[in-house]
Protein backbone atom coordinates (compact mmCIF):
# COMPACT_ATOMS: atom_id res chain seq x y z
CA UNK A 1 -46.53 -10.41 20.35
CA UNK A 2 -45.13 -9.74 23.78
CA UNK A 3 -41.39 -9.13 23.78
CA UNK A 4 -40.91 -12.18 26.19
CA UNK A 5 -42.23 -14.75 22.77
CA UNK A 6 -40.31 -12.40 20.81
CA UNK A 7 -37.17 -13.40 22.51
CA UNK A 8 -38.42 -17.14 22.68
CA UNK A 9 -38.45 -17.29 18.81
CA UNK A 10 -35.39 -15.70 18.23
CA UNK A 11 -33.58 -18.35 20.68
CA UNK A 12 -35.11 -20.91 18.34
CA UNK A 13 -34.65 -19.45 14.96
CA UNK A 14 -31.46 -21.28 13.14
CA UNK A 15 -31.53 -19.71 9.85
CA UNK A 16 -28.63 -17.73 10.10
CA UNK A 17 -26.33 -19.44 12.22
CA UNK A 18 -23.98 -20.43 9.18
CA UNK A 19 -24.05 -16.78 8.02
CA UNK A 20 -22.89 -15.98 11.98
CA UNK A 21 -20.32 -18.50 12.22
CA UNK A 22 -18.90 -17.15 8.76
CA UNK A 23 -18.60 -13.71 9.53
CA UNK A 24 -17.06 -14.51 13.12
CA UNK A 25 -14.59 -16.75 11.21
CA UNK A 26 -13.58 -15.24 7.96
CA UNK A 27 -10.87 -12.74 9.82
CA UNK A 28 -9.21 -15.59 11.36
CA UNK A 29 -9.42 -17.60 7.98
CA UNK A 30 -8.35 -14.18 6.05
CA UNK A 31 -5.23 -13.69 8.60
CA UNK A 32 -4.54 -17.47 8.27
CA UNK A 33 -4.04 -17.43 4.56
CA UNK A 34 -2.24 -14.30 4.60
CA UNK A 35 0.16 -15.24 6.90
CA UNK A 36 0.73 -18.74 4.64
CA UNK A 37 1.66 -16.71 1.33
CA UNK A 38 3.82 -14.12 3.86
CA UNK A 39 5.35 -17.65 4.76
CA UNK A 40 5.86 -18.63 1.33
CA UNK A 41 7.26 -15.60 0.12
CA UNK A 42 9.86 -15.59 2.40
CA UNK A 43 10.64 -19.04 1.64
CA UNK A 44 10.72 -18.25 -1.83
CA UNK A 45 13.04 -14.99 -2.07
CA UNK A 46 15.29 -16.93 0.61
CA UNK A 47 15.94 -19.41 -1.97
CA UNK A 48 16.27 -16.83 -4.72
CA UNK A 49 18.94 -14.90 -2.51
CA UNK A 50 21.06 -17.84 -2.07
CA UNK A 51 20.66 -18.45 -6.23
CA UNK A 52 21.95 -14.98 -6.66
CA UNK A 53 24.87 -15.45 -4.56
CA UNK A 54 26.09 -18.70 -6.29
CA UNK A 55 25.40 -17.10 -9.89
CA UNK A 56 27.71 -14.12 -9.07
CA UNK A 57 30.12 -15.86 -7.32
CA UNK A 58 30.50 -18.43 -10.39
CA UNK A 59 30.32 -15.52 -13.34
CA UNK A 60 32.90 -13.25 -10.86
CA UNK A 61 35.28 -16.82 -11.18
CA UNK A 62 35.15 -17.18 -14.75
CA UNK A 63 35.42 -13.52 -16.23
CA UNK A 64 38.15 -12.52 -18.45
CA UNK A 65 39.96 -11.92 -21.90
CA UNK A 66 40.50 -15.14 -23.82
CA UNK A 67 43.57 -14.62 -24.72
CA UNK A 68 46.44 -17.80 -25.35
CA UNK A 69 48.94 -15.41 -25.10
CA UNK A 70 49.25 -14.57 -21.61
CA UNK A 71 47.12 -15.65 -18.43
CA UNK A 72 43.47 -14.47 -18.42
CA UNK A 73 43.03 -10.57 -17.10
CA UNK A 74 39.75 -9.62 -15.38
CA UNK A 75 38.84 -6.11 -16.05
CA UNK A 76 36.72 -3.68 -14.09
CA UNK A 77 34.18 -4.06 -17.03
CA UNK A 78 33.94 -7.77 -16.26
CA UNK A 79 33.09 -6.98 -12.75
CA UNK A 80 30.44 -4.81 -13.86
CA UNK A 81 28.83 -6.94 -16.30
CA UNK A 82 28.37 -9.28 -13.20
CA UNK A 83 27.19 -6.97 -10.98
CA UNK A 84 24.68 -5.80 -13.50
CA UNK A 85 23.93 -9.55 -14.40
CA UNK A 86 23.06 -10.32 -10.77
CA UNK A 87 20.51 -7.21 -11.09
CA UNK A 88 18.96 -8.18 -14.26
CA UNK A 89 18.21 -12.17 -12.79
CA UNK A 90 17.08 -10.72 -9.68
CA UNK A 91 14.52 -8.74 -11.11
CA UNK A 92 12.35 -5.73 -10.51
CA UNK A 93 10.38 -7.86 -8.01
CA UNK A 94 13.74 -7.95 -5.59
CA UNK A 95 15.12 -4.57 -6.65
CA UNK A 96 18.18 -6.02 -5.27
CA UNK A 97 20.48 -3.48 -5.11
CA UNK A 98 18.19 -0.75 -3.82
CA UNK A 99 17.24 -3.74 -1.05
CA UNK A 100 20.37 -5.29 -0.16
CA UNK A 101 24.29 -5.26 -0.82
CA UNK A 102 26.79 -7.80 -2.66
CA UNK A 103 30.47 -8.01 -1.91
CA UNK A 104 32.35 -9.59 -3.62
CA UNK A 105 35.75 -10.75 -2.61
CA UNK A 106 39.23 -12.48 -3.99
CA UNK A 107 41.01 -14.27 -1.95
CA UNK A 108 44.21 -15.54 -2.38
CA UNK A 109 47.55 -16.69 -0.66
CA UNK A 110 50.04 -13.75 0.46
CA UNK A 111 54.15 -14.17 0.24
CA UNK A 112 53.78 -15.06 3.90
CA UNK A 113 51.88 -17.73 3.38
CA UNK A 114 48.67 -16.17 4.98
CA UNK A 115 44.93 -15.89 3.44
CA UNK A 116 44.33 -12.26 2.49
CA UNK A 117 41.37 -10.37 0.53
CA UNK A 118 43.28 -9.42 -2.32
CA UNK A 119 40.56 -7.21 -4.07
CA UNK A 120 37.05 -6.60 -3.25
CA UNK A 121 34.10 -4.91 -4.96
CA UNK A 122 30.64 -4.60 -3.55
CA UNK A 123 27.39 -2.80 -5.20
CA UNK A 124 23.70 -2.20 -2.87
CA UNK A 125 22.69 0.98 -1.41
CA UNK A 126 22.47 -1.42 1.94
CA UNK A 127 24.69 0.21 4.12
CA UNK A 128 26.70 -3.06 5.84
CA UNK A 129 30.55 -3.99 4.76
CA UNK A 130 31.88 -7.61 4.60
CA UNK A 131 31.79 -9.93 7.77
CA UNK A 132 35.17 -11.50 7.19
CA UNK A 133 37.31 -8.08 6.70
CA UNK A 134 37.47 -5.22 3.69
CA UNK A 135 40.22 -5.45 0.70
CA UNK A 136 44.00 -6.44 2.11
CA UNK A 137 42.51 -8.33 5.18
CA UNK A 138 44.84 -10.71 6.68
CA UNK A 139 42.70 -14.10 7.02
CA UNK A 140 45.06 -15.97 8.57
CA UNK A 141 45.35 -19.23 7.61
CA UNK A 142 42.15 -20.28 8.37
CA UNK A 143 40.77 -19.28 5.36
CA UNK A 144 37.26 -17.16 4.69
CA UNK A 145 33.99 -18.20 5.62
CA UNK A 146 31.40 -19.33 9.00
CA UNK A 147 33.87 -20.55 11.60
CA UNK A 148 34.56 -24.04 11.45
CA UNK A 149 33.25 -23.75 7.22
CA UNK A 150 36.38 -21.88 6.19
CA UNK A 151 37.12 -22.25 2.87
CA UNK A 152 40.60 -21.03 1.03
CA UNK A 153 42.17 -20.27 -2.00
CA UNK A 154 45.59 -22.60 -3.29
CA UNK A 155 48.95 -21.01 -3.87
CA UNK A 156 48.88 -19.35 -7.23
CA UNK A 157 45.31 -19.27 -7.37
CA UNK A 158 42.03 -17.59 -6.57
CA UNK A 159 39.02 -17.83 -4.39
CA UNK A 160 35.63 -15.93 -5.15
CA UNK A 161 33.82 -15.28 -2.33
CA UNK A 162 30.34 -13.67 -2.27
CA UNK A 163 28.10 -12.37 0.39
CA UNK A 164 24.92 -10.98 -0.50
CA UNK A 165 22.98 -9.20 2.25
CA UNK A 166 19.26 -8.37 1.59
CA UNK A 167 16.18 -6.55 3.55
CA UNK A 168 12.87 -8.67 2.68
CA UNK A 169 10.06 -6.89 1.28
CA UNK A 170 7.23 -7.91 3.14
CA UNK A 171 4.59 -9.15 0.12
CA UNK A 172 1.75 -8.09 2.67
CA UNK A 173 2.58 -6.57 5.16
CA UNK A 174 5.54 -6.24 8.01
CA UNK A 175 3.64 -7.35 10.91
CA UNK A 176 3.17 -11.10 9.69
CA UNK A 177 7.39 -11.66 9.99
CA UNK A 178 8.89 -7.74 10.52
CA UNK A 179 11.90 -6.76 8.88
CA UNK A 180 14.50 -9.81 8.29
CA UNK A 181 17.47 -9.78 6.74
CA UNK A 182 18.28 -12.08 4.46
CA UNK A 183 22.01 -13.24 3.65
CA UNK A 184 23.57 -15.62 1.73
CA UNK A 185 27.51 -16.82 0.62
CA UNK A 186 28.95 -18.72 -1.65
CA UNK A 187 32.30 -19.04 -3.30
CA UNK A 188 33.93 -20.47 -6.75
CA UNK A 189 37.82 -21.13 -7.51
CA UNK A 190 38.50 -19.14 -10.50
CA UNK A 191 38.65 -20.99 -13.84
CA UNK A 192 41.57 -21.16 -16.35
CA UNK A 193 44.53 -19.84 -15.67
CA UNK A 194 44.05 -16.45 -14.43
CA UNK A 195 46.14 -13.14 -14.42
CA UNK A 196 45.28 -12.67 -10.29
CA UNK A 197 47.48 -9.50 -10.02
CA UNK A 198 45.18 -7.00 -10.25
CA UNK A 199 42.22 -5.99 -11.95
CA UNK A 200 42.73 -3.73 -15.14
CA UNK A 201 41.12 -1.05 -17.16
CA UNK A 202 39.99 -2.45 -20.61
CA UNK A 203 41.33 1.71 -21.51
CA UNK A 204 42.99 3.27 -19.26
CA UNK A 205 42.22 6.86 -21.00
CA UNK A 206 38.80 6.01 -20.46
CA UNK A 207 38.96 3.94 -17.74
CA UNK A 208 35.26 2.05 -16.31
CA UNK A 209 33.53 2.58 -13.16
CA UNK A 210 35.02 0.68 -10.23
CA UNK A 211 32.84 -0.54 -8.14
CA UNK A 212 34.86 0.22 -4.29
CA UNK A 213 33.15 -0.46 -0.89
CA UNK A 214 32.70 2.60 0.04
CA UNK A 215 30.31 3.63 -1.97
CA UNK A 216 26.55 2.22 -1.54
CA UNK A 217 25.03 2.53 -4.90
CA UNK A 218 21.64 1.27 -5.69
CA UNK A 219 20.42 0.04 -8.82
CA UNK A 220 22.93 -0.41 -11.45
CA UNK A 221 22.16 1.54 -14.62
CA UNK A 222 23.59 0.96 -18.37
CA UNK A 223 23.19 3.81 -20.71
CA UNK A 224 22.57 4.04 -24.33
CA UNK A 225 25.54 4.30 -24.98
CA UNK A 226 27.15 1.23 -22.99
CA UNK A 227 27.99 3.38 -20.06
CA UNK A 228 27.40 2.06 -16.82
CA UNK A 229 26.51 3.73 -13.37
């Protein structure tokens, strides 16, 4: 068989065109649906993010000691149990605080009639600090928040506000979307009537970690024996 009738069959053989086509298309089709669950990931932990912010800021607004005595005091312990509450729903899967930062902020009405940050704690290992000003910030009276979605706290009262900043962990790989950062706020009035003065030590001999801005802390740890770091 001359190479010139070898060449003639080959041009009319069809038996592995499918087999061709496949292997020419399965990287495109491989990339495609790749890309899809990327895409659905992100829409996913998006969603998750913005959960996370709206749990802490509604546990951070209705902390405190039960007592009928006296309006209800928040303690640095109650602001930890939050903190580590936000960890625990997020999951290993978000590894939130070694992936992103929460801050969370009180805001309330100063003698002068202003909106000011009264106290703020934040836990991540993220290194960012609030948009809208650290603890003491004079808000004007605009309030806290997106400009022109201020919102503000009432005389005598309290507004939780909660940012939560997070790097998304690519469930592939980076070059589908590249590094994003995800963020997320949301913000409760606090319930009950509320001792808004400060925050207090449960024991002040043994007082509880407090949980300051400028400190970037990853993942929150409780110990055997209740400590937590």
């Amino acid at each position: 068989m001359t190479l010139r009738n070898l060449a003639r069959r080959l041009r009319r053989n069809r038996s592995g065109v499918a087999m061709v086509e496949f292997a020419i298309g399965a990287p495109f089709l491989l990339m495609a649906g790749l890309w899809g669950s990327e895409m659905a990931n992100y829409a996913l932990v998006t969603m998750r993010i913005s959960q996370l912010a709206e749990h802490v800021a509604d546990n951070a607004s209705r902390v405190g000691d039960t007592s009928t005595l006296q309006n209800r005091r928040i303690y640095e312990s109650d602001i930890n149990e939050v903190i580590y509450g936000a960890q625990l729903q997020g999951g290993t899967g978000l590894d939130l605080y070694e992936n992103g930062r929460v801050i969370v902020s009180s805001v309330q009405v100063s003698p002068a009639g202003n909106q000011y940050i009264h106290w703020q704690r934040c836990r991540g290992a993220k290194n960012i600090v609030s948009d809208y000003g650290a603890e003491g910030a004079d808000l004007g009276s605009e309030g806290i928040g997106p400009e022109g979605e201020e919102v503000q706290a009432l005389p005598d009262d309290a507004l939780i506000f909660v940012e939560l900043n997070y790097t998304y962990q690519p469930l592939v790989s980076e070059r589908f979307l590249g590094s994003l950062d995800i963020k997320a706020i949301a913000s409760f009035m606090v319930r009950d009537d509320r001792d808004i003065s400060q925050i207090y030590q449960r024991d002040p001999a043994s007082p509880d970690p407090v949980q300051t801005c400028n400190q970037f802390k990853g993942r929150a740890v409780v110990e055997t024996d209740g400590d937590f770091t």
